[in-house]
C-alpha atoms as a PDB file:
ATOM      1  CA  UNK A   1       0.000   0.000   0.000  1.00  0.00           C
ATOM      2  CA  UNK A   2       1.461   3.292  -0.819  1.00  0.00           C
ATOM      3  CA  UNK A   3       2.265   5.794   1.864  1.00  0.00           C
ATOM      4  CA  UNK A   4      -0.351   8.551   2.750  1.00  0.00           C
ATOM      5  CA  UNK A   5       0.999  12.036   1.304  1.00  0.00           C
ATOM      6  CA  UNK A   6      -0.126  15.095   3.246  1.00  0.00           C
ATOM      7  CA  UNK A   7      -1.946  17.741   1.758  1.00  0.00           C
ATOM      8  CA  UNK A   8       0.805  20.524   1.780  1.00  0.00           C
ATOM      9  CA  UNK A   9       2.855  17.778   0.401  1.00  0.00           C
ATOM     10  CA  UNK A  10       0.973  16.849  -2.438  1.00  0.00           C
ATOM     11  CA  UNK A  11       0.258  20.158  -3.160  1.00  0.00           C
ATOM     12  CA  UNK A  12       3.736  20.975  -3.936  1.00  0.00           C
ATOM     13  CA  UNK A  13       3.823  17.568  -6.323  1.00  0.00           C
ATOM     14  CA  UNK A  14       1.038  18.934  -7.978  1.00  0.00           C
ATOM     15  CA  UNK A  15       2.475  22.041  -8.424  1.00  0.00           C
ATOM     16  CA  UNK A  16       5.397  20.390 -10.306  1.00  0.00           C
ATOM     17  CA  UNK A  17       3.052  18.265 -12.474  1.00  0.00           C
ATOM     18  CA  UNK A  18       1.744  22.037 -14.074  1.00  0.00           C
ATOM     19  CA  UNK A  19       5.816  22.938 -13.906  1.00  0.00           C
ATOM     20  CA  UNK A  20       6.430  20.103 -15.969  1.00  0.00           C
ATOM     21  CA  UNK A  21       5.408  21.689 -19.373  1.00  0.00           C
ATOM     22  CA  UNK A  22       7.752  24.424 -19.146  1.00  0.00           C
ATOM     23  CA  UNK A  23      10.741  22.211 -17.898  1.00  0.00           C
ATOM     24  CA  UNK A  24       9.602  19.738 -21.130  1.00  0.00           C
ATOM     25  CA  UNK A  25       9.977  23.116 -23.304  1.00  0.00           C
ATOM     26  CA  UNK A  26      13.108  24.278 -22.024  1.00  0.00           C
ATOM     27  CA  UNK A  27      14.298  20.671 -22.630  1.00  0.00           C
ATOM     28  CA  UNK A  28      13.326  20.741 -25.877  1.00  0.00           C
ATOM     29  CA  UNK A  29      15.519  24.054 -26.697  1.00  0.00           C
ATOM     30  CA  UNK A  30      18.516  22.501 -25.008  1.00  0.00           C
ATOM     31  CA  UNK A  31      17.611  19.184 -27.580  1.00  0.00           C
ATOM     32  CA  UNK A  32      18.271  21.676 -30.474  1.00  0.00           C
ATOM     33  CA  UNK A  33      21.583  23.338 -28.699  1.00  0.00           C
ATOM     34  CA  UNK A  34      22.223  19.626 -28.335  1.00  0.00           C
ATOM     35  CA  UNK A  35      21.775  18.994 -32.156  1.00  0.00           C
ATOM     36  CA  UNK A  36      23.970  21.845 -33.142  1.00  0.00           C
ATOM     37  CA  UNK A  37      27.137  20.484 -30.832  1.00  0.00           C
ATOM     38  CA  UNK A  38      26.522  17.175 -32.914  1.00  0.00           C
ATOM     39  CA  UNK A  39      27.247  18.932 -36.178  1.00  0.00           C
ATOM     40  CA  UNK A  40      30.146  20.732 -34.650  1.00  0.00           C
ATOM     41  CA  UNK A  41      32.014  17.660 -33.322  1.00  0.00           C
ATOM     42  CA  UNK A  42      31.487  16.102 -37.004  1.00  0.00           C
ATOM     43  CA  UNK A  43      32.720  18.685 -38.898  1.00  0.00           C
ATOM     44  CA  UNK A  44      34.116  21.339 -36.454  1.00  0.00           C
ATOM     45  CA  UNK A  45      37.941  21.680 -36.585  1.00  0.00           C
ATOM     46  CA  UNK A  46      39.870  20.079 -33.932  1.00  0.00           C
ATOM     47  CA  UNK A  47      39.563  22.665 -31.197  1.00  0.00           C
ATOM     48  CA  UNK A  48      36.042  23.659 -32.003  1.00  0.00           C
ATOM     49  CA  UNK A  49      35.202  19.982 -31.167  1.00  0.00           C
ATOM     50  CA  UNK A  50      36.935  19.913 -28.201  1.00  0.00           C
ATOM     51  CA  UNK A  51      34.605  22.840 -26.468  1.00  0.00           C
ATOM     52  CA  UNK A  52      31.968  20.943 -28.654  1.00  0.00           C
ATOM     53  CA  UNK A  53      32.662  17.880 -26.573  1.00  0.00           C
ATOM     54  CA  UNK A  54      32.940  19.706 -22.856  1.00  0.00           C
ATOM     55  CA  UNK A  55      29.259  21.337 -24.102  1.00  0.00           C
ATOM     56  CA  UNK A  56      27.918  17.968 -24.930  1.00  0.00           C
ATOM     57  CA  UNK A  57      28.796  16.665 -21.498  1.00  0.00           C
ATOM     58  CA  UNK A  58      27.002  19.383 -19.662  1.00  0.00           C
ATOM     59  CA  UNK A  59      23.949  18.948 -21.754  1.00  0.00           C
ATOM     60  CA  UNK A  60      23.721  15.449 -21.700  1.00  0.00           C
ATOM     61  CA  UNK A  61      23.975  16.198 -17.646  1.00  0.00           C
ATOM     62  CA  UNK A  62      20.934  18.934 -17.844  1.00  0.00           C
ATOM     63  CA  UNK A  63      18.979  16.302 -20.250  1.00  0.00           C
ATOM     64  CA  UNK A  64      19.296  13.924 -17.529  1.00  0.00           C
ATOM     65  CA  UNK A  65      18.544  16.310 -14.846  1.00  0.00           C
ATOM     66  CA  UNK A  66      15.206  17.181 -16.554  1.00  0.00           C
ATOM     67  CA  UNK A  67      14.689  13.902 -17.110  1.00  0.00           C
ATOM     68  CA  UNK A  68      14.464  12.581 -13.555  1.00  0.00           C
ATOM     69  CA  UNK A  69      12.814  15.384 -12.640  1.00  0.00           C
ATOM     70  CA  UNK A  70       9.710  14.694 -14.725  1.00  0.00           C
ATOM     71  CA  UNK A  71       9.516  11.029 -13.785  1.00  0.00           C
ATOM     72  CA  UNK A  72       9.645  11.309 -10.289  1.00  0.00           C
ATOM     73  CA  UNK A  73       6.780  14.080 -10.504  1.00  0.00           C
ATOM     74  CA  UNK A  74       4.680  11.513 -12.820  1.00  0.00           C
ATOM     75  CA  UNK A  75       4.896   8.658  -9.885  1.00  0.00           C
ATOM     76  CA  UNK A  76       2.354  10.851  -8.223  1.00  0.00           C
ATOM     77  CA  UNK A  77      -1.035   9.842  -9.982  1.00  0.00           C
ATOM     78  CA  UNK A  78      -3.327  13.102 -10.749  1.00  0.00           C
ATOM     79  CA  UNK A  79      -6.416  13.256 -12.553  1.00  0.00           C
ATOM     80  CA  UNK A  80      -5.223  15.593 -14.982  1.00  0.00           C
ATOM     81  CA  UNK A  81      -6.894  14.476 -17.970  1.00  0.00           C
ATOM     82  CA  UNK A  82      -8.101  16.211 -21.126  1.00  0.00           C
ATOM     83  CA  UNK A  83      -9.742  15.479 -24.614  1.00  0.00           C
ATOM     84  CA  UNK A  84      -6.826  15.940 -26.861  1.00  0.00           C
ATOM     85  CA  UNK A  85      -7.057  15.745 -31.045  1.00  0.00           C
ATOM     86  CA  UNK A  86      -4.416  13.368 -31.490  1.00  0.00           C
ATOM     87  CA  UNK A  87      -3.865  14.882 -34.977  1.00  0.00           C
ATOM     88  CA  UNK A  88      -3.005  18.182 -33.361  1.00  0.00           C
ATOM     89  CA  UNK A  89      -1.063  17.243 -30.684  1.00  0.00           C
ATOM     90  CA  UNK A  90       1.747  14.854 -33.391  1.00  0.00           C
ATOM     91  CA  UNK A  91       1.360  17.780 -35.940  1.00  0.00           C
ATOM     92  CA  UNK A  92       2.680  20.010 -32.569  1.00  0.00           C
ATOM     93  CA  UNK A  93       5.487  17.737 -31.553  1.00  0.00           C
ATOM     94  CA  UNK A  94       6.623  16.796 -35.493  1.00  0.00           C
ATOM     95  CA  UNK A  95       6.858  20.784 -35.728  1.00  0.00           C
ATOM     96  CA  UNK A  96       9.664  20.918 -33.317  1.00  0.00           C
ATOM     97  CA  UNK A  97      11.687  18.328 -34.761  1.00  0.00           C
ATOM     98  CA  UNK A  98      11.037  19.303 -38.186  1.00  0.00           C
ATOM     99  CA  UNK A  99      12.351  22.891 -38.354  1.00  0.00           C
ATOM    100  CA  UNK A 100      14.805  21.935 -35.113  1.00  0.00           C
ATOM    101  CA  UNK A 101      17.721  19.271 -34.957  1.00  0.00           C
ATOM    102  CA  UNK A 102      15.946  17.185 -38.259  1.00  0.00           C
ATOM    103  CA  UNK A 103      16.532  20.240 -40.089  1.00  0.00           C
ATOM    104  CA  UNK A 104      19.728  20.748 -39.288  1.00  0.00           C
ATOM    105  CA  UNK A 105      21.265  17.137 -39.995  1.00  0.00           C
ATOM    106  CA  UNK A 106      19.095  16.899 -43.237  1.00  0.00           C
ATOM    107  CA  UNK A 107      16.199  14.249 -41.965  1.00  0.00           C
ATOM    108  CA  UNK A 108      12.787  14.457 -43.096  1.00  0.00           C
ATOM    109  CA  UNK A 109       9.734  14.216 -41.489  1.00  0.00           C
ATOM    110  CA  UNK A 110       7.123  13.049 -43.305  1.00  0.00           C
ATOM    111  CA  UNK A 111       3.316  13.157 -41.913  1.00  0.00           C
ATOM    112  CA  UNK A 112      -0.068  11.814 -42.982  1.00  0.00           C
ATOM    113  CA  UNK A 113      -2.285  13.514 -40.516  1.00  0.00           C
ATOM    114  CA  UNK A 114      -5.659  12.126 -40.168  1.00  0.00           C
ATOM    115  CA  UNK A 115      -8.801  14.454 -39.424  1.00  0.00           C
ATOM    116  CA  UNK A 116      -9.867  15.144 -35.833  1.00  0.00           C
ATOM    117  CA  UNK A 117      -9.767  12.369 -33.881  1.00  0.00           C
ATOM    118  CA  UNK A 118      -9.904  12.763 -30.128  1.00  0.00           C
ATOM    119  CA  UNK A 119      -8.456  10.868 -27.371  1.00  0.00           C
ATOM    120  CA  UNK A 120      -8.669  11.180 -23.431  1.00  0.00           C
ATOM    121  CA  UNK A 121      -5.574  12.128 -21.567  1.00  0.00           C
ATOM    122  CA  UNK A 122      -2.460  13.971 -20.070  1.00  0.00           C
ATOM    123  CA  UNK A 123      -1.337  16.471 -22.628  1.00  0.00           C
ATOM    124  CA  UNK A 124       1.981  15.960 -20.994  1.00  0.00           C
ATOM    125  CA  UNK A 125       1.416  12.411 -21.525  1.00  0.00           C
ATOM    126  CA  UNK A 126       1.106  12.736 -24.762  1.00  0.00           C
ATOM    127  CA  UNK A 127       3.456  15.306 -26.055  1.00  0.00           C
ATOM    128  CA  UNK A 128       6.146  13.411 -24.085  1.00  0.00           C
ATOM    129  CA  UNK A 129       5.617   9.979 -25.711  1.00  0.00           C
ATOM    130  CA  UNK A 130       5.914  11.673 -29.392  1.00  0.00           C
ATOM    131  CA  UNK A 131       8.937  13.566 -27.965  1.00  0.00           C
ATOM    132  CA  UNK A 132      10.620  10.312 -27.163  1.00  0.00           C
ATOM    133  CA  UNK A 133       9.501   7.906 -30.129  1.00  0.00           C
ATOM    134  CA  UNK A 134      10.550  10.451 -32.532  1.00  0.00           C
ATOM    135  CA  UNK A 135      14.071  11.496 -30.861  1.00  0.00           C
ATOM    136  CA  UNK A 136      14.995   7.694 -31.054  1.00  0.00           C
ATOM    137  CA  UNK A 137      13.733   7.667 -34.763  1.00  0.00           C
ATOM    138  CA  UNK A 138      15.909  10.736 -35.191  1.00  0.00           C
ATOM    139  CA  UNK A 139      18.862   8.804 -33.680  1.00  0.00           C
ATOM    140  CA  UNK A 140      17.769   5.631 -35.718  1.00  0.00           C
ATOM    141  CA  UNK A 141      18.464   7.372 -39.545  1.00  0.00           C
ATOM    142  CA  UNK A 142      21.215  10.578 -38.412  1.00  0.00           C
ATOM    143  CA  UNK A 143      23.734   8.077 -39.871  1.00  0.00           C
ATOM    144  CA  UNK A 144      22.017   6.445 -42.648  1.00  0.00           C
ATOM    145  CA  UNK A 145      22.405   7.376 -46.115  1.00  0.00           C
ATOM    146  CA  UNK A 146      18.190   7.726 -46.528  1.00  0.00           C
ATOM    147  CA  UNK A 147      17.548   9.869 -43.667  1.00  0.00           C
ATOM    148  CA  UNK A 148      13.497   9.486 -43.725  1.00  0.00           C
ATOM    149  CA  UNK A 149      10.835   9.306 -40.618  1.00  0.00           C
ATOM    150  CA  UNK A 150       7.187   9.078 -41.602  1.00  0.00           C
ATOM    151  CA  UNK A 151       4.348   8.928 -39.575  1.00  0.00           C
ATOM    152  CA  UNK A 152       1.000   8.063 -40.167  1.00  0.00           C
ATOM    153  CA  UNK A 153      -2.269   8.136 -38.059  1.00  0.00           C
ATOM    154  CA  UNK A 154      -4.779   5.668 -38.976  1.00  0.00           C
ATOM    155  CA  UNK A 155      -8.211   4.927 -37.025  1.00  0.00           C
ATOM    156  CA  UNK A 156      -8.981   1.763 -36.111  1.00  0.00           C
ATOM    157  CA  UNK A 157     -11.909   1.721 -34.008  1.00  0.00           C
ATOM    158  CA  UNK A 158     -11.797   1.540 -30.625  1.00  0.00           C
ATOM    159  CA  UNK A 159      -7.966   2.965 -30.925  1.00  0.00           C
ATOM    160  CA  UNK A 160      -5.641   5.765 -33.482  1.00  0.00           C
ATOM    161  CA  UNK A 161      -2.870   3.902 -34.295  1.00  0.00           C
ATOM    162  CA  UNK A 162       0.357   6.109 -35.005  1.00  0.00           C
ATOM    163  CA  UNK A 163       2.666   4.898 -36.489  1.00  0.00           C
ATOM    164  CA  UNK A 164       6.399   6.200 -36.391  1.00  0.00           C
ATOM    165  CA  UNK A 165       8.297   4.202 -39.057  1.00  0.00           C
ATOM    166  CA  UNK A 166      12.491   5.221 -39.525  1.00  0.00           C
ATOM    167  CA  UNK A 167      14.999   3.930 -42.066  1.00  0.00           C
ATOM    168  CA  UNK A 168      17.376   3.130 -39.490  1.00  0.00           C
ATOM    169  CA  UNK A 169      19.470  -0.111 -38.711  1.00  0.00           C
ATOM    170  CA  UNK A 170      17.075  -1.793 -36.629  1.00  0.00           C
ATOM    171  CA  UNK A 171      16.459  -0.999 -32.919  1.00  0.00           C
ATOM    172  CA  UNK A 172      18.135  -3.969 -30.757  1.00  0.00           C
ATOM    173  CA  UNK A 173      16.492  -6.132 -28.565  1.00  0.00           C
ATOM    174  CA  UNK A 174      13.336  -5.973 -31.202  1.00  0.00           C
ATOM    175  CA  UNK A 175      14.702  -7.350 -33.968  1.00  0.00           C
ATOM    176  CA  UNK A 176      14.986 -11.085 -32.741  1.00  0.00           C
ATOM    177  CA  UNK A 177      11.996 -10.786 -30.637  1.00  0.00           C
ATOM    178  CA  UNK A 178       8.680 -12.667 -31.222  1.00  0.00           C
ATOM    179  CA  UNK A 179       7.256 -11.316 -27.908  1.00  0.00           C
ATOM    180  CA  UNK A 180       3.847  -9.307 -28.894  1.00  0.00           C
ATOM    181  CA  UNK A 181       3.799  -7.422 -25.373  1.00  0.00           C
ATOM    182  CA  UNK A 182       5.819  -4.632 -26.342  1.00  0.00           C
ATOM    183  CA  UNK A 183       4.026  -2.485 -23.616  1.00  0.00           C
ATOM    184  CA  UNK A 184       5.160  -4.322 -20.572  1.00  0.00           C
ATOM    185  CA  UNK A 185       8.850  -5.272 -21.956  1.00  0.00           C
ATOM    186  CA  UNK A 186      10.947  -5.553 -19.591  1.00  0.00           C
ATOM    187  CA  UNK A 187      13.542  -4.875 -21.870  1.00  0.00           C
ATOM    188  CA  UNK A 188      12.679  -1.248 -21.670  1.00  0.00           C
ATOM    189  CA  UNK A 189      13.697   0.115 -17.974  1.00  0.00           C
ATOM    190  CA  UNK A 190      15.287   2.874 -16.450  1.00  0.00           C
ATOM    191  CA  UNK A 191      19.093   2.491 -16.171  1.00  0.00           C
ATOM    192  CA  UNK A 192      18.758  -0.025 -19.845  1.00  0.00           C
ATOM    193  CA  UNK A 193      19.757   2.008 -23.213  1.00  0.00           C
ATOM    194  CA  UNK A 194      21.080   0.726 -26.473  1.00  0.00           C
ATOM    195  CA  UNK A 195      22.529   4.033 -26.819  1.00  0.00           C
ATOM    196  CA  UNK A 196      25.605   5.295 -25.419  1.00  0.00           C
ATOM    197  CA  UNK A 197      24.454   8.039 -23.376  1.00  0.00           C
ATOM    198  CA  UNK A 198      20.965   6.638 -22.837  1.00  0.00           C
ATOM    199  CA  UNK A 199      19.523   6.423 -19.075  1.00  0.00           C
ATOM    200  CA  UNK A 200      16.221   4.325 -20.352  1.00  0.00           C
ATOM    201  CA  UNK A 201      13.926   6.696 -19.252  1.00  0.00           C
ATOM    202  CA  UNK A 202      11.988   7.288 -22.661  1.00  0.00           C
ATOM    203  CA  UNK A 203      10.594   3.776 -23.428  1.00  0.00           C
ATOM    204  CA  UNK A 204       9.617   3.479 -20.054  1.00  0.00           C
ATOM    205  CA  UNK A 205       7.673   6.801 -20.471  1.00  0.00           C
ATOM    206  CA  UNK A 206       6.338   5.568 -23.382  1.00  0.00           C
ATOM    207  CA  UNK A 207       5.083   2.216 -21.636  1.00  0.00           C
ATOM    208  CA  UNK A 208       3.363   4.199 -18.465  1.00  0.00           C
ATOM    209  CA  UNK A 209       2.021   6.667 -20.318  1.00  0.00           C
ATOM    210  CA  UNK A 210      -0.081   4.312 -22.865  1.00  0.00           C
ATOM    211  CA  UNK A 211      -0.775   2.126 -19.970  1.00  0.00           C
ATOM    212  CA  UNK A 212      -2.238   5.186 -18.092  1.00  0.00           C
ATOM    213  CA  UNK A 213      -4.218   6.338 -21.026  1.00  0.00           C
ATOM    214  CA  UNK A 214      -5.572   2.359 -21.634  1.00  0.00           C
ATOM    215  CA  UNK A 215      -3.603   2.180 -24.535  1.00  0.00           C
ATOM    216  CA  UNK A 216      -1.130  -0.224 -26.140  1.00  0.00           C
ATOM    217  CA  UNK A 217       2.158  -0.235 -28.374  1.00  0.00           C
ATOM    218  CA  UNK A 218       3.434  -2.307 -31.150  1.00  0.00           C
ATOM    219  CA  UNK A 219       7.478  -2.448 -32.381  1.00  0.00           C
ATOM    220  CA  UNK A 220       8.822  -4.015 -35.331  1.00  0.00           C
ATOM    221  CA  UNK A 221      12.468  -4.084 -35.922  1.00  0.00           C
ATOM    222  CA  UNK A 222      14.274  -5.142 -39.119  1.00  0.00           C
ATOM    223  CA  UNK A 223      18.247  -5.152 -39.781  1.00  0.00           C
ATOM    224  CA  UNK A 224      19.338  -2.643 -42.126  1.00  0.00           C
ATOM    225  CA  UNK A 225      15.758  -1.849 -42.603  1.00  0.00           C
ATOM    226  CA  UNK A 226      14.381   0.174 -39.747  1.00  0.00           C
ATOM    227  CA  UNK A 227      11.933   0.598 -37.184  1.00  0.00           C
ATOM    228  CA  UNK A 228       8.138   0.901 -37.040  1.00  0.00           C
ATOM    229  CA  UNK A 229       6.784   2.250 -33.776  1.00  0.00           C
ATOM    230  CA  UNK A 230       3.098   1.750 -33.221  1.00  0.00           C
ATOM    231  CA  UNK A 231       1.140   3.901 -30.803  1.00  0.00           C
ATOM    232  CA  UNK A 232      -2.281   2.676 -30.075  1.00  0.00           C
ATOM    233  CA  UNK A 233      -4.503   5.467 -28.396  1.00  0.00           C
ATOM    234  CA  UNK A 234      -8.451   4.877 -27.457  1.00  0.00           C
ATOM    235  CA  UNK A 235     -10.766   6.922 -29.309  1.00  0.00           C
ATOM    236  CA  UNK A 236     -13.837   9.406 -27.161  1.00  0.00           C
ATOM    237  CA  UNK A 237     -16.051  11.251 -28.690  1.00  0.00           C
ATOM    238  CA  UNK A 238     -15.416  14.877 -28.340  1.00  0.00           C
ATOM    239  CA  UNK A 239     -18.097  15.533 -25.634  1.00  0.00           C
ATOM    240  CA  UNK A 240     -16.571  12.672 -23.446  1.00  0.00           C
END
């Protein structure tokens, strides 16, 4: 049984939950500084990369910062829910990458939107789990020759499926598996990254917030081929 939270105390949790937008738009600036000191340590000269480098490091140290702070605030459940057009809300969050850090390393972001179609929610829920499915299709094809991301919204009643599909090299762990439970993978936890600098924290965002929202998520994984990340989301009707 979880602990009883006093009132002042849960207040201030709360509080953070509204905080948490801003700290998820100032985190999505520093993803764009981040970007640029990518491009630098490629092509910069030698001691351009080396401040390029020392920058990296204290971003990647602010990312993670962030980070924790927004999923420790989300243990806290809060009925904070909203109808959200699920069409608006990727069109918002494929605007950021597209004229941000896809821009600048030539990637293209290609969407089929769908017409309204409305879903029940955290908007912070949702705006985070884009975030994080597309930054990891971002890292999937910044080294491939075809750098292409398309996503697609299809409705297939009760759920909107998204789909997020990359030309990368195939996201490990997926590719071999035949395991359809994608949403409660234990493969995806905090402190587990194929990446280099990775803490885990995305997928597992990804997991709780579809499981919060009643949702469900599907990943296929090819070698050489790429990625296709499924988002299931129940439909409402917009007066629900």
């Amino acid at each position: 049984m979880k602990p009883e939270i006093d009132p002042k105390t849960r207040a201030y949790i709360l509080f953070g939950k509204y905080l948490t937008g801003v700290v998820h738009s100032i985190r999505s600036k520093l993803m764009a500084v981040y970007g640029v000191t990518e491009l630098i340590l490629r092509d910069g000269d030698r001691t351009s990369r080396e401040h390029a480098q020392l920058q990296q490091i204290a971003l990647s140290q602010i990312l993670e910062m962030l980070d924790r702070y927004m999923f420790f605030v989300r243990t806290e459940a809060f009925p904070l829910d909203d109808t959200i057009d699920i069409s608006a809300a990727a069109t918002s969050s494929i605007e950021i990458f597209r004229w941000g850090v896809a821009a600048r390393i030539g990637i293209q972001i290609r969407f089929e939107p769908s017409g309204q179609v409305f879903i029940k929610g955290s908007p912070d829920d949702v705006f985070l789990i884009f975030e994080h499915v597309l930054q990891n299709a971002i890292e999937a094809v910044s080294k491939r020759e075809e750098r292409v991301i398309q996503v697609r919204i299809i409705v297939e009643s009760p759920f909107a499926r998204v789909d997020v599909v990359d030309s990368g090299a195939g996201l490990p762990g997926c590719i071999s598996c035949r395991d359809s439970m994608c949403l409660e993978c234990s493969r995806f936890a905090v402190g587990k990254s194929s990446k280099k600098n990775g803490n885990g924290l995305g997928m597992v965002w990804v997991q709780e917030g579809l499981l919060r929202m009643k949702g469900n998520l599907s990943i296929q994984s090819l070698p050489g081929t790429g990625t296709t990340v499924s988002l299931f989301f129940p439909v409402i009707s917009r007066t629900e």
